[in-house]
C-alpha atoms as a PDB file:
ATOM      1  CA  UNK A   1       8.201  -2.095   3.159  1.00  0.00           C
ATOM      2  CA  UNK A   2       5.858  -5.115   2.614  1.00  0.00           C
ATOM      3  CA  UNK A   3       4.326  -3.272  -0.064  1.00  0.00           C
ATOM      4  CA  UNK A   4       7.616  -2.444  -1.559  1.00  0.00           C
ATOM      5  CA  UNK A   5       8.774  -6.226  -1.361  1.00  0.00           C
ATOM      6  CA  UNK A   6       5.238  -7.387  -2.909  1.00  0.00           C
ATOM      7  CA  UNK A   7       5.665  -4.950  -6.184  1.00  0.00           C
ATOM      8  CA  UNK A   8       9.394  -5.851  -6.633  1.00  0.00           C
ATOM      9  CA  UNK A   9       8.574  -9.544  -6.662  1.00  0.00           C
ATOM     10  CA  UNK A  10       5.645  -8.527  -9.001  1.00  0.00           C
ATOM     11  CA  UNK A  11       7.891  -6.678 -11.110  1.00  0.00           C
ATOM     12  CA  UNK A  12      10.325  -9.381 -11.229  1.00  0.00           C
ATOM     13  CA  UNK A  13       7.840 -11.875 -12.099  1.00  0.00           C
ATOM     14  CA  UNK A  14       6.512 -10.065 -14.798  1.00  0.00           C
ATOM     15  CA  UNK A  15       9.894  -9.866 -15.665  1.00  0.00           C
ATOM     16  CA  UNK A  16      10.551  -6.013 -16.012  1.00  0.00           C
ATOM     17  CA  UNK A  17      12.992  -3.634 -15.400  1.00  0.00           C
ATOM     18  CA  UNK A  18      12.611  -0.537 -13.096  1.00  0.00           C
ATOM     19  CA  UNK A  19      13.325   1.370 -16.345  1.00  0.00           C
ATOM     20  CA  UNK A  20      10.439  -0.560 -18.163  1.00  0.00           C
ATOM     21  CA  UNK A  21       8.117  -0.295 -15.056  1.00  0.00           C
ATOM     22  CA  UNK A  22       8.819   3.629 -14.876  1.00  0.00           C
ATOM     23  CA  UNK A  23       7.555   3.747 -18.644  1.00  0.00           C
ATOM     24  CA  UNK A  24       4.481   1.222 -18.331  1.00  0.00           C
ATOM     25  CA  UNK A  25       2.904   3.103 -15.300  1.00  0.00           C
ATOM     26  CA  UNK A  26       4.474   6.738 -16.092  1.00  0.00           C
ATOM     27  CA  UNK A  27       5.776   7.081 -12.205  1.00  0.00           C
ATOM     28  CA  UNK A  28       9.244   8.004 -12.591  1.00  0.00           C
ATOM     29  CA  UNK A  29      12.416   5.768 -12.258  1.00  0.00           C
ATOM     30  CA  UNK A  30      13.552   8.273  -9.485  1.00  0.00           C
ATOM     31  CA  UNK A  31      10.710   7.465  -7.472  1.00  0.00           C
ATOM     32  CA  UNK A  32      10.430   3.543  -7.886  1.00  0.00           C
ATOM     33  CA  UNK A  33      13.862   3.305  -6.685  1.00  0.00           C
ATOM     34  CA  UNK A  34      13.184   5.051  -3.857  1.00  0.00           C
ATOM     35  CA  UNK A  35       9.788   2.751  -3.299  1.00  0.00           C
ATOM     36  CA  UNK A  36      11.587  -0.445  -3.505  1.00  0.00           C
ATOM     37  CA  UNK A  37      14.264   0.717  -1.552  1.00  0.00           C
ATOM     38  CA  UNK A  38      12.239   2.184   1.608  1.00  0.00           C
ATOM     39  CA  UNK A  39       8.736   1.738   0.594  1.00  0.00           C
ATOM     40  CA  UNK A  40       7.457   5.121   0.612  1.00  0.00           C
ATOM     41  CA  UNK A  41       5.670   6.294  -2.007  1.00  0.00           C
ATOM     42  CA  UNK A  42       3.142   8.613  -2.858  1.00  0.00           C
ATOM     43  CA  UNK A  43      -0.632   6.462  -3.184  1.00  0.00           C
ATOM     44  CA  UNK A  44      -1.336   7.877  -6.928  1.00  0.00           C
ATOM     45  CA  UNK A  45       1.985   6.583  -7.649  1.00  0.00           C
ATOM     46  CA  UNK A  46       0.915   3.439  -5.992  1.00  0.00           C
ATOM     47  CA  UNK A  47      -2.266   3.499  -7.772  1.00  0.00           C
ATOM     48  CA  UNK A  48      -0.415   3.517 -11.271  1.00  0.00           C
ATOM     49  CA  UNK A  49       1.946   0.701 -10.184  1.00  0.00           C
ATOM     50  CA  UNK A  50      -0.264  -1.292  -8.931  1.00  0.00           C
ATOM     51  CA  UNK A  51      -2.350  -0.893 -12.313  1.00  0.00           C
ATOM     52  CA  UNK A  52       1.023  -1.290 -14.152  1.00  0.00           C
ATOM     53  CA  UNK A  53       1.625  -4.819 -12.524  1.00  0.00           C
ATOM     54  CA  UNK A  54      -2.157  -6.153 -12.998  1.00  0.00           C
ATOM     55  CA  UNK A  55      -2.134  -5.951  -8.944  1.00  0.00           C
ATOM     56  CA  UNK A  56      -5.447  -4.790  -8.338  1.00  0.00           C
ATOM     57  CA  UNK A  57      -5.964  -6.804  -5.652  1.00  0.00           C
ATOM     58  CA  UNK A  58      -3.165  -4.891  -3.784  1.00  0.00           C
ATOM     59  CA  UNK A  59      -5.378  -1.686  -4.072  1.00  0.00           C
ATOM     60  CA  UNK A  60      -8.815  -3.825  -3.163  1.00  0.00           C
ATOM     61  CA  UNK A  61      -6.841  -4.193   0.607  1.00  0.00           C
ATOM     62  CA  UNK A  62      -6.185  -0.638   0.888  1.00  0.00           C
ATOM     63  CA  UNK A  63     -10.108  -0.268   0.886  1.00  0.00           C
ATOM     64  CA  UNK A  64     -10.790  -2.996   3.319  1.00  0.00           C
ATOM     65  CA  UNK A  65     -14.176  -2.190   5.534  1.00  0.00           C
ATOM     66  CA  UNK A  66     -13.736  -0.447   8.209  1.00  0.00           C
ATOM     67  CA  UNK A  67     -14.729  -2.043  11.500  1.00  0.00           C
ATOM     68  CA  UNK A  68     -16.767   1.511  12.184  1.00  0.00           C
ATOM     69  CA  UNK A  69     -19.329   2.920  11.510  1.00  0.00           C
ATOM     70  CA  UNK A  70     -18.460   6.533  13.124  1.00  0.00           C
ATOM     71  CA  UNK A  71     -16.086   8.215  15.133  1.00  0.00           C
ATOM     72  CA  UNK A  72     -18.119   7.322  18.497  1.00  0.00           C
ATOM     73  CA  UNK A  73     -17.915   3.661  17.880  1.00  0.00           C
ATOM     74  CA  UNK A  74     -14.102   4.269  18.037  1.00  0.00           C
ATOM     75  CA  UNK A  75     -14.181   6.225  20.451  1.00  0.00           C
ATOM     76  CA  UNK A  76     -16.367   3.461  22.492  1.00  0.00           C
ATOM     77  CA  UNK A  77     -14.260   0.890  21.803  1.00  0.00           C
ATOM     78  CA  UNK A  78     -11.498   2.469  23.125  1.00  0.00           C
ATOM     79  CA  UNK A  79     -12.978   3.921  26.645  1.00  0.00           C
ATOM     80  CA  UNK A  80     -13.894  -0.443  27.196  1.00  0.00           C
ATOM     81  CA  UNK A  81     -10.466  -0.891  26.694  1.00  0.00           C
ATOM     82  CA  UNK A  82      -9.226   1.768  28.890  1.00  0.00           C
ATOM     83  CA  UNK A  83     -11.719   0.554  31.898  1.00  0.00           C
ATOM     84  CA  UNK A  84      -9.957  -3.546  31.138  1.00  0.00           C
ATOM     85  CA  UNK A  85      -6.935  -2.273  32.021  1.00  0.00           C
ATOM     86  CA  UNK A  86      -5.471  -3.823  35.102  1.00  0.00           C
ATOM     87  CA  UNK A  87      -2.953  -0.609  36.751  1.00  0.00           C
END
């Protein structure tokens, strides 16, 4: 939903319509209703609002660095946590 809030408030800003934001970024009016109302929405969709709104920071934190390297370093991290833990 904090997604959802961001774009509204950068839709609003911009000041544009759902109908105008459906045409500028071809996702359809159906499916930014539903976006803005629960936040779900598919990430291509995402993708073209985000483009639509000049947001392309919101897609540069999507593709944050990960804090691993592989799956073992994961799974590491989480056997140290396991052996913390106070039962």
């Amino acid at each position: 939903m904090e997604l959802a809030n961001r774009a509204k408030g950068r839709r609003l800003s911009l000041d544009l319509t759902l109908e105008g934001l459906a045409k500028r970024s071809g996702v359809a009016l159906g499916t930014l209703k539903k976006f803005e109302r629960t936040g779900h929405i598919s990430l291509i969709s995402f993708i073209r609002l985000s483009v639509a709104l000049n947001d392309d920071a919101a897609l540069e934190r999507l593709l944050i660095e990960p804090e691993y390297d592989t799956l073992e370093d994961v799974l590491e991290v989480k056997k140290r946590r396991k052996r913390g833990r106070i039962t």
